[in-house]
PDB file of N, CA and C in Angstrom:
ATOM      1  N   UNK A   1      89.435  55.829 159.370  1.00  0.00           N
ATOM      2  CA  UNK A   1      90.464  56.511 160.143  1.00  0.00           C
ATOM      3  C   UNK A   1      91.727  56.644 159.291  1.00  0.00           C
ATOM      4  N   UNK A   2      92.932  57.885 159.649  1.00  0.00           N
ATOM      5  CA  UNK A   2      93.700  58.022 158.754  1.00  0.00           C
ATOM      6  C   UNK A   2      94.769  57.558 159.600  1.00  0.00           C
ATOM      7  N   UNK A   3      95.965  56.585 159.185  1.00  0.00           N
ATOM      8  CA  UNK A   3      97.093  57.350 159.794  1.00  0.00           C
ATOM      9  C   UNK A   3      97.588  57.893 159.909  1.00  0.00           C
ATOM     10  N   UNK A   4      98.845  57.936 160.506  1.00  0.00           N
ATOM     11  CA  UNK A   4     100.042  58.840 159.755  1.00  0.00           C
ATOM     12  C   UNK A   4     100.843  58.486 158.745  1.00  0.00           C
ATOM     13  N   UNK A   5     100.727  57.178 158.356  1.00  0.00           N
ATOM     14  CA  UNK A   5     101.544  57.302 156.780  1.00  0.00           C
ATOM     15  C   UNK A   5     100.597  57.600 156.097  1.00  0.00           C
ATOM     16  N   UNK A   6      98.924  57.140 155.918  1.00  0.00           N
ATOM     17  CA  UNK A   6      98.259  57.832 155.112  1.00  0.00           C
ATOM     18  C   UNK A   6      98.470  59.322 154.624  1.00  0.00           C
ATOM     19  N   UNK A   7      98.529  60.141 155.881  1.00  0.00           N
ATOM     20  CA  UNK A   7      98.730  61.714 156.064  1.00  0.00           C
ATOM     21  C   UNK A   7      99.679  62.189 155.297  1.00  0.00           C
ATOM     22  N   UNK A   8     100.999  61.439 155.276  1.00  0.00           N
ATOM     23  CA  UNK A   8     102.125  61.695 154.500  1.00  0.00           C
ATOM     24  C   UNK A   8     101.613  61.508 153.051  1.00  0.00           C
ATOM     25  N   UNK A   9     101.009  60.419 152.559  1.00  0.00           N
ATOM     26  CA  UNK A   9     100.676  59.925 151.416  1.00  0.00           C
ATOM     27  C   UNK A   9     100.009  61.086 150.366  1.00  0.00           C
ATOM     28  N   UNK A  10      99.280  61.697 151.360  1.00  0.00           N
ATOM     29  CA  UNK A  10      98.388  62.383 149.944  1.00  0.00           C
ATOM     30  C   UNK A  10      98.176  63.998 150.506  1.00  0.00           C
ATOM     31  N   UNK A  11      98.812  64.800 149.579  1.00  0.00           N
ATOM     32  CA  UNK A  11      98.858  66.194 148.928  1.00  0.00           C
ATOM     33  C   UNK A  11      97.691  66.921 148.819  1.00  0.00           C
ATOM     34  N   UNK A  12      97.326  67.394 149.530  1.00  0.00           N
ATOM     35  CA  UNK A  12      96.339  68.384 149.641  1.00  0.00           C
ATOM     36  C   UNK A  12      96.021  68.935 148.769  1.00  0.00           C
ATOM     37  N   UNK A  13      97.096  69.982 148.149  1.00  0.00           N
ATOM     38  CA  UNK A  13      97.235  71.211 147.509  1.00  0.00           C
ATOM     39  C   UNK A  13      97.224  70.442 146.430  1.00  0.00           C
ATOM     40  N   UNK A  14      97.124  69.572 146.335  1.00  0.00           N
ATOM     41  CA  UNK A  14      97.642  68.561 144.855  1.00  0.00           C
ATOM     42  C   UNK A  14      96.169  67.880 144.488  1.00  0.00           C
ATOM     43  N   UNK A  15      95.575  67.177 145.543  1.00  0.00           N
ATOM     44  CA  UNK A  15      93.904  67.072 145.668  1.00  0.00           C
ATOM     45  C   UNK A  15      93.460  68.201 144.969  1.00  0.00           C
ATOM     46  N   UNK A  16      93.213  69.218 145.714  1.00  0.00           N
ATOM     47  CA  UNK A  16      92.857  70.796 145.217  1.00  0.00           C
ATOM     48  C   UNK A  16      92.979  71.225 143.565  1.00  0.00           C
ATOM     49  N   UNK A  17      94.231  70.772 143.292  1.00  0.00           N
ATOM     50  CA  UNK A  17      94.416  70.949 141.775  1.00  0.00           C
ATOM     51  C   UNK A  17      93.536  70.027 140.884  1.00  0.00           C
ATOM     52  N   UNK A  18      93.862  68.893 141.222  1.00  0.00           N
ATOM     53  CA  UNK A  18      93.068  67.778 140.282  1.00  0.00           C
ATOM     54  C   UNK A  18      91.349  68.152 140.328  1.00  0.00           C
ATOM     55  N   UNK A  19      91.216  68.527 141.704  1.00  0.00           N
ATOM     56  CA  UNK A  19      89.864  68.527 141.699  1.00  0.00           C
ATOM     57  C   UNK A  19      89.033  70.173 140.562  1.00  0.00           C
ATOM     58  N   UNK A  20      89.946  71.101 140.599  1.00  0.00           N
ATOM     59  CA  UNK A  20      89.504  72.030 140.257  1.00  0.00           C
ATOM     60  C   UNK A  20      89.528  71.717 138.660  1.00  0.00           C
ATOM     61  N   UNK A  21      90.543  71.009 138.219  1.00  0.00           N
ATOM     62  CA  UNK A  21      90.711  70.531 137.147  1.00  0.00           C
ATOM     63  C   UNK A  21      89.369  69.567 136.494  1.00  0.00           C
ATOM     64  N   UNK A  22      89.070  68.511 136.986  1.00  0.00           N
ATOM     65  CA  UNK A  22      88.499  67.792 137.171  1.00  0.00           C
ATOM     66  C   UNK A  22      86.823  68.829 137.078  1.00  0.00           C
ATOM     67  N   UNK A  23      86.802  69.590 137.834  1.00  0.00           N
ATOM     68  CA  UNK A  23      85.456  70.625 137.454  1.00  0.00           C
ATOM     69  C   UNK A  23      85.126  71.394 136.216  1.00  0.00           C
ATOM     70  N   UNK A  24      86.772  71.620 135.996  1.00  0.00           N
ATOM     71  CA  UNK A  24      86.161  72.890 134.469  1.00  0.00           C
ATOM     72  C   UNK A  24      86.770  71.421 133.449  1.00  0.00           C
ATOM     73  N   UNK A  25      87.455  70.438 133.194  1.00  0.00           N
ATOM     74  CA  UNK A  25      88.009  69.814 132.134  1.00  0.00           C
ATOM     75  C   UNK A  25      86.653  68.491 132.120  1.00  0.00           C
ATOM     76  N   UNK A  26      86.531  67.800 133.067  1.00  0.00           N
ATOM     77  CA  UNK A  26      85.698  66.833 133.511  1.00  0.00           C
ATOM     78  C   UNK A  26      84.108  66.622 132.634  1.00  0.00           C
ATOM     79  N   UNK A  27      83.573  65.770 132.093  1.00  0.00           N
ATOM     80  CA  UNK A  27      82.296  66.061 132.298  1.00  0.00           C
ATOM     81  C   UNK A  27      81.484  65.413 133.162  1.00  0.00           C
ATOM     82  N   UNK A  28      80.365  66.496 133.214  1.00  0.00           N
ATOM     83  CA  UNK A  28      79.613  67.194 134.705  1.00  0.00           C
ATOM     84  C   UNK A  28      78.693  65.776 134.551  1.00  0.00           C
ATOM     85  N   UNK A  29      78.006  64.911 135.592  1.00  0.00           N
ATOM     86  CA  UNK A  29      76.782  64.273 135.236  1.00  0.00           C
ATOM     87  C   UNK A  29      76.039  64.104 136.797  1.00  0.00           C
ATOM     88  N   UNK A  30      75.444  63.510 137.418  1.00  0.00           N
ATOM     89  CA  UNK A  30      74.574  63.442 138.118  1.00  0.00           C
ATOM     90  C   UNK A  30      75.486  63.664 140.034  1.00  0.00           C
ATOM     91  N   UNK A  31      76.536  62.642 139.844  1.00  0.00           N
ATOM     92  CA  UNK A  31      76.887  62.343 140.951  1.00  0.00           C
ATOM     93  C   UNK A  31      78.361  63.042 140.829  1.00  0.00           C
ATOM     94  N   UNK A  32      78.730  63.967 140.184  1.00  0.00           N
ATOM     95  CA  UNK A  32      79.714  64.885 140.186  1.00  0.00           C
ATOM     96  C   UNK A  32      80.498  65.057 138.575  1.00  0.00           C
ATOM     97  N   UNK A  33      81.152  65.412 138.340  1.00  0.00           N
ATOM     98  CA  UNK A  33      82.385  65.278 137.261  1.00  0.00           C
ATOM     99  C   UNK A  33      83.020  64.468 137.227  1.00  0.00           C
ATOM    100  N   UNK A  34      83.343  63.586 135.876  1.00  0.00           N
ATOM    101  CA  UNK A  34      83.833  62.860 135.634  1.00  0.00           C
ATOM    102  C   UNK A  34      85.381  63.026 135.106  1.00  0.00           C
ATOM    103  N   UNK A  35      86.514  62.512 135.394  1.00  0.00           N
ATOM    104  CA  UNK A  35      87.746  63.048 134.560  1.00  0.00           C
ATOM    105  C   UNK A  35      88.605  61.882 134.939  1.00  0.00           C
ATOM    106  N   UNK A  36      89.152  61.109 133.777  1.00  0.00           N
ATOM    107  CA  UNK A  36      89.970  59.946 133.868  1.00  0.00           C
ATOM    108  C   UNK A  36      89.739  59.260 134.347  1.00  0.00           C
ATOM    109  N   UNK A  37      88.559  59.362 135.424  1.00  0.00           N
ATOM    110  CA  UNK A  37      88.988  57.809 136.303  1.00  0.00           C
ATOM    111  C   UNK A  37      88.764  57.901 137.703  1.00  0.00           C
ATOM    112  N   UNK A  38      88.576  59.323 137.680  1.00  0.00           N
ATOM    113  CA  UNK A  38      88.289  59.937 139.347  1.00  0.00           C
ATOM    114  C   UNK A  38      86.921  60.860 138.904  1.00  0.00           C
ATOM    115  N   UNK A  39      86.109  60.684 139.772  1.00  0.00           N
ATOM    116  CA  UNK A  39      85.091  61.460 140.266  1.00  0.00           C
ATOM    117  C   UNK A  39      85.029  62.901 141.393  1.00  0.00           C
ATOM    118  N   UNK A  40      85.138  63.909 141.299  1.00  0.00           N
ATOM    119  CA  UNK A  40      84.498  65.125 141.876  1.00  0.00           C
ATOM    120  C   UNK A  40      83.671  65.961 141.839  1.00  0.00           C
ATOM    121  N   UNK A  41      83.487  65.603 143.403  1.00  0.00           N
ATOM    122  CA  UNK A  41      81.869  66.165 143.735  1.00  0.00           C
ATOM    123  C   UNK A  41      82.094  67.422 145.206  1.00  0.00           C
ATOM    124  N   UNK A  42      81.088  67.930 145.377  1.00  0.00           N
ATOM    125  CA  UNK A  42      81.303  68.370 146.689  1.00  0.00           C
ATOM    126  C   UNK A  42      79.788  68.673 147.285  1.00  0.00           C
ATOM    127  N   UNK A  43      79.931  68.540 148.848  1.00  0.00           N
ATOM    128  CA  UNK A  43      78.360  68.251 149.269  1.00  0.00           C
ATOM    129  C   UNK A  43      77.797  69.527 148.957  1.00  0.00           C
ATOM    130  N   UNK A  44      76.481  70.030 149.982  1.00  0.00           N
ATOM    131  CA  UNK A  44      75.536  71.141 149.871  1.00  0.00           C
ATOM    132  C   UNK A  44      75.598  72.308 149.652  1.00  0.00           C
ATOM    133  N   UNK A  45      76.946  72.779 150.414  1.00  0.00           N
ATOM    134  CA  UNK A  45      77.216  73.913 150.258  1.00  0.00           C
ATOM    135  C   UNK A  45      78.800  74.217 149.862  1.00  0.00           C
ATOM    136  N   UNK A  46      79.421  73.335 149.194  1.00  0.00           N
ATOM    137  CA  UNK A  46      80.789  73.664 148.549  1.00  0.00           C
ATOM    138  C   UNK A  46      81.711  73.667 149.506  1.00  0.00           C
ATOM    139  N   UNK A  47      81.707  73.168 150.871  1.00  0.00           N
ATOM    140  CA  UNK A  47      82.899  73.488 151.689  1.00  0.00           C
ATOM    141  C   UNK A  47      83.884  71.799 151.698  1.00  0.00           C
ATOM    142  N   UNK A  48      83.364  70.786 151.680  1.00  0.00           N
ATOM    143  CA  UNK A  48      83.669  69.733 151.848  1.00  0.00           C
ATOM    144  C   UNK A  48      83.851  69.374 149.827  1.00  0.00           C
ATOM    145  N   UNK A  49      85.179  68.798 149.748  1.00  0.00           N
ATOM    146  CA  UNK A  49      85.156  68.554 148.001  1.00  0.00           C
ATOM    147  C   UNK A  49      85.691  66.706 148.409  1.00  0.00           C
ATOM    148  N   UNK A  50      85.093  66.326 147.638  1.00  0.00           N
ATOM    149  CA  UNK A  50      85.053  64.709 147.462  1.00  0.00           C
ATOM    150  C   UNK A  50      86.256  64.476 146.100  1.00  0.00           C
ATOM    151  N   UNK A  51      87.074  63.287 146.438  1.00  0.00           N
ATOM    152  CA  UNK A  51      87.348  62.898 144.878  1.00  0.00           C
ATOM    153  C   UNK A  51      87.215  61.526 144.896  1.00  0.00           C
ATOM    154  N   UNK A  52      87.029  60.881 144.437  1.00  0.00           N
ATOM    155  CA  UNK A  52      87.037  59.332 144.593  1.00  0.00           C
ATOM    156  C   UNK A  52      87.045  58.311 143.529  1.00  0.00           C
ATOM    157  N   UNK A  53      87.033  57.198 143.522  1.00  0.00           N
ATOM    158  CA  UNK A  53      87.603  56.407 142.959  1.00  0.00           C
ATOM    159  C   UNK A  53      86.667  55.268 143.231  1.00  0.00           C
ATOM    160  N   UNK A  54      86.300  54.592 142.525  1.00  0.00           N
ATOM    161  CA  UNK A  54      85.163  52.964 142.670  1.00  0.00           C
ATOM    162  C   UNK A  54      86.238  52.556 144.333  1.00  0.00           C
ATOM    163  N   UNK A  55      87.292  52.552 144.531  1.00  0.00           N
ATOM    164  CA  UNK A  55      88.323  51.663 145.446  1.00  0.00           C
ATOM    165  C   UNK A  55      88.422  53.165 146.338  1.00  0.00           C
ATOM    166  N   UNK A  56      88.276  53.937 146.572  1.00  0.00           N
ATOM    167  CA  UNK A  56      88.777  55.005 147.353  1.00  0.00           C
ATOM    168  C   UNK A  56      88.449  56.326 147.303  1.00  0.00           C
ATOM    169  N   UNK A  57      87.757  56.626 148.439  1.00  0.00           N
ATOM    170  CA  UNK A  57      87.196  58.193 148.933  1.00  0.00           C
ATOM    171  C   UNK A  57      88.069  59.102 149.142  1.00  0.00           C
ATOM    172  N   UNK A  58      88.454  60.215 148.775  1.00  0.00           N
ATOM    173  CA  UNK A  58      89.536  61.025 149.913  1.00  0.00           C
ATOM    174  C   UNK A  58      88.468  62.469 149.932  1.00  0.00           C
ATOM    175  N   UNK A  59      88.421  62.789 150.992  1.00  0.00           N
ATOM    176  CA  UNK A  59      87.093  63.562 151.520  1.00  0.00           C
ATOM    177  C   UNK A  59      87.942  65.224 152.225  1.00  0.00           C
ATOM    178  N   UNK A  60      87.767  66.051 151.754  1.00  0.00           N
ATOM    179  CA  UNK A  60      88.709  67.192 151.989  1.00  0.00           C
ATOM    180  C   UNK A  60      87.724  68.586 152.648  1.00  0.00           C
ATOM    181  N   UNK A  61      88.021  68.430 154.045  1.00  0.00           N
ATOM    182  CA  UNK A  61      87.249  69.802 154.515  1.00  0.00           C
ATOM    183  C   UNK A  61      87.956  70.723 154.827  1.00  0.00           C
ATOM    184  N   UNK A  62      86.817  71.704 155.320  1.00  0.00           N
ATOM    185  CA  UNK A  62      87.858  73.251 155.614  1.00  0.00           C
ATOM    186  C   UNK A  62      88.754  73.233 156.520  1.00  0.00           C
ATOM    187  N   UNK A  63      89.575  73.861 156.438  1.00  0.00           N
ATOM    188  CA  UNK A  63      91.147  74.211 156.794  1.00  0.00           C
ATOM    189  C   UNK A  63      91.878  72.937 156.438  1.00  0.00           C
ATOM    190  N   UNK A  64      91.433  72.659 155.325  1.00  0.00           N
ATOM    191  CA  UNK A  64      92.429  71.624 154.546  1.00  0.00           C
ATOM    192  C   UNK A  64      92.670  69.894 155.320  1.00  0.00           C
ATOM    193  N   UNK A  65      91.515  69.954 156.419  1.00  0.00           N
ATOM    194  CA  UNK A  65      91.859  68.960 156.957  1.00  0.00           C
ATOM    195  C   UNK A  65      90.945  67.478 155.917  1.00  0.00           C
ATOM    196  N   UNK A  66      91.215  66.227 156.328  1.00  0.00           N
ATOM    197  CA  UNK A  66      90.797  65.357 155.599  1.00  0.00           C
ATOM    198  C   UNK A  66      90.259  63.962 156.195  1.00  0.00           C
ATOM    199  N   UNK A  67      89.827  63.140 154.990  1.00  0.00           N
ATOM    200  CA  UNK A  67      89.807  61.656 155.559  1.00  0.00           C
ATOM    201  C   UNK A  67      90.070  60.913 154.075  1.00  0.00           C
ATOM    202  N   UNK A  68      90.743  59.445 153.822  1.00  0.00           N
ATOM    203  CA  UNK A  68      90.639  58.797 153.159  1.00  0.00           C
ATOM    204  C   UNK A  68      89.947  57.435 153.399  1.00  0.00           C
ATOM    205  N   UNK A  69      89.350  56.829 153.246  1.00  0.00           N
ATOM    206  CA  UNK A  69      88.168  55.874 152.966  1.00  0.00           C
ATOM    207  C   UNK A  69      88.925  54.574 151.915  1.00  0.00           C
ATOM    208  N   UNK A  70      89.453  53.749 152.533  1.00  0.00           N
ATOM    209  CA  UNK A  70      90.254  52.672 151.318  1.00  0.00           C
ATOM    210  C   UNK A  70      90.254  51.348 152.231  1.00  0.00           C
ATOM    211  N   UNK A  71      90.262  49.970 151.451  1.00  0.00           N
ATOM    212  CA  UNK A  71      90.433  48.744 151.733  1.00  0.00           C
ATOM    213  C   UNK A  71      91.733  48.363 151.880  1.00  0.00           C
ATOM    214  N   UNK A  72      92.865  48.521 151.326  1.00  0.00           N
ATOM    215  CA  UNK A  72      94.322  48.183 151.107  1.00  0.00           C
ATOM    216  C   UNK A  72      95.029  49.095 150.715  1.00  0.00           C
ATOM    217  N   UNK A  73      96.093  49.216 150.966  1.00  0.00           N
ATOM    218  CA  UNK A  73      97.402  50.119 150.813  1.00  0.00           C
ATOM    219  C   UNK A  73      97.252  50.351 149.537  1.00  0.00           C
ATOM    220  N   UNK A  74      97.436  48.656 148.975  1.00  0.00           N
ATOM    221  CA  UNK A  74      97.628  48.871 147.393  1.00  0.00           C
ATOM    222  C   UNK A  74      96.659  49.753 146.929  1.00  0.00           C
ATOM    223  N   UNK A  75      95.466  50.104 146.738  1.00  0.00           N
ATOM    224  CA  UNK A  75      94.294  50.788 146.704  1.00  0.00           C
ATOM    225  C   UNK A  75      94.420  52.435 146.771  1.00  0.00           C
ATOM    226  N   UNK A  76      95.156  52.628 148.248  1.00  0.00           N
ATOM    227  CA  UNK A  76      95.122  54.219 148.311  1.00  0.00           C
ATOM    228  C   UNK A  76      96.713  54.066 147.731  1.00  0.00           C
ATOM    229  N   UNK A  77      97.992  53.692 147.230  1.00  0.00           N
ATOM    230  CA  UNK A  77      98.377  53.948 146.276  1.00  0.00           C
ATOM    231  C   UNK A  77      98.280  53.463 144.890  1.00  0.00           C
ATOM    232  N   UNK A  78      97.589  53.436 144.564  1.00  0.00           N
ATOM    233  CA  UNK A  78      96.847  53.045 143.054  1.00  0.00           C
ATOM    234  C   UNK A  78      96.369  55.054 142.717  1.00  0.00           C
ATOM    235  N   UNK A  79      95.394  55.194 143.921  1.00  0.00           N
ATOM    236  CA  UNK A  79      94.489  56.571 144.240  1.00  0.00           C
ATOM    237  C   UNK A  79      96.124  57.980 144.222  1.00  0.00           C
ATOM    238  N   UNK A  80      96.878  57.544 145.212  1.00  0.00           N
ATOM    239  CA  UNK A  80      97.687  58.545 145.229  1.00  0.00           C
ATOM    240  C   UNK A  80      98.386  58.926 143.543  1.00  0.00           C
ATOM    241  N   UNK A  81      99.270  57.746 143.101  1.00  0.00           N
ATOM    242  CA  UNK A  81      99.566  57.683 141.900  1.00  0.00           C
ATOM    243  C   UNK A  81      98.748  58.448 140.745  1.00  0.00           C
ATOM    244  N   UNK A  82      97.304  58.337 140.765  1.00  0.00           N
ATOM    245  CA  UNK A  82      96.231  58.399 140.021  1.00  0.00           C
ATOM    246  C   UNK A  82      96.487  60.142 140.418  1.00  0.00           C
ATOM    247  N   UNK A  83      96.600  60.667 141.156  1.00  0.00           N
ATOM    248  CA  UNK A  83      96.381  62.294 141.106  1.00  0.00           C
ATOM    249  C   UNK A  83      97.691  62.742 141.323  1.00  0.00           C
ATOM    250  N   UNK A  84      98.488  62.312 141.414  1.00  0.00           N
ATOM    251  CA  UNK A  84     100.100  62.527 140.603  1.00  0.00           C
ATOM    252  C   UNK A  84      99.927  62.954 139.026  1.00  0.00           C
ATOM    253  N   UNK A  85      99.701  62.055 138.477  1.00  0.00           N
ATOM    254  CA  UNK A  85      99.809  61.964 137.040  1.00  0.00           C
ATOM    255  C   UNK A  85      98.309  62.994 136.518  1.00  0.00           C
ATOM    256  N   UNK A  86      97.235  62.914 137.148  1.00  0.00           N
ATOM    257  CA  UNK A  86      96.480  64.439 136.662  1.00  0.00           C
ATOM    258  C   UNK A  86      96.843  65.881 137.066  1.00  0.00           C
ATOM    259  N   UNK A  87      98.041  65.808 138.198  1.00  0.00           N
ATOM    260  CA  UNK A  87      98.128  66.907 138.259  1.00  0.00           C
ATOM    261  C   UNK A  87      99.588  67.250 137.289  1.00  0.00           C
ATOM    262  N   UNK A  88      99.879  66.697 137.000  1.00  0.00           N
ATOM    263  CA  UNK A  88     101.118  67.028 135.819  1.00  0.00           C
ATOM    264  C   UNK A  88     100.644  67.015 134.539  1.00  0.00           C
ATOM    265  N   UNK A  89      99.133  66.391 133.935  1.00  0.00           N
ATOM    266  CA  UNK A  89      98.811  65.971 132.524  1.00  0.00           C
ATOM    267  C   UNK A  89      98.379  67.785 132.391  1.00  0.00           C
TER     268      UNK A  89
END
């Protein structure tokens, strides 16, 4: 379940970037693309895009809505931080 500070926490449009990034820069292997440290994948038919992290899922469906998947705060900001800094590299 997300909250609402989760909700605040993490950037959509910013997900979106890393992940597209993450597809053409990344390399490709079984269970998605690999790039720095984050994994992206997306299920059967491309509508749902995954990015994740050994510590944290963030799961992105159509009309931009979402879920994040984490044990501790510290965790989903470790994750937020982590696609800050790929979307500026």
């Amino acid at each position: 379940m997300v909250s609402v500070e989760t909700e605040h926490k993490i950037d959509v449009k910013q997900a979106l970037r890393v992940f597209d990034r993450a597809t053409k820069e990344g390399k490709k292997l079984d269970d998605g693309w690999h790039y720095h440290g984050i994994t992206a994948s997306t299920d059967f038919d491309g509508y749902t895009v995954f990015l994740s992290t050994p510590k944290v899922q963030l799961s992105i469906f159509f009309h931009n809505k979402f879920t994040v998947d984490y044990k501790t705060a510290f965790e989903l900001e470790e994750f937020v931080e982590l696609l800050k800094r790929l979307d500026k590299s």
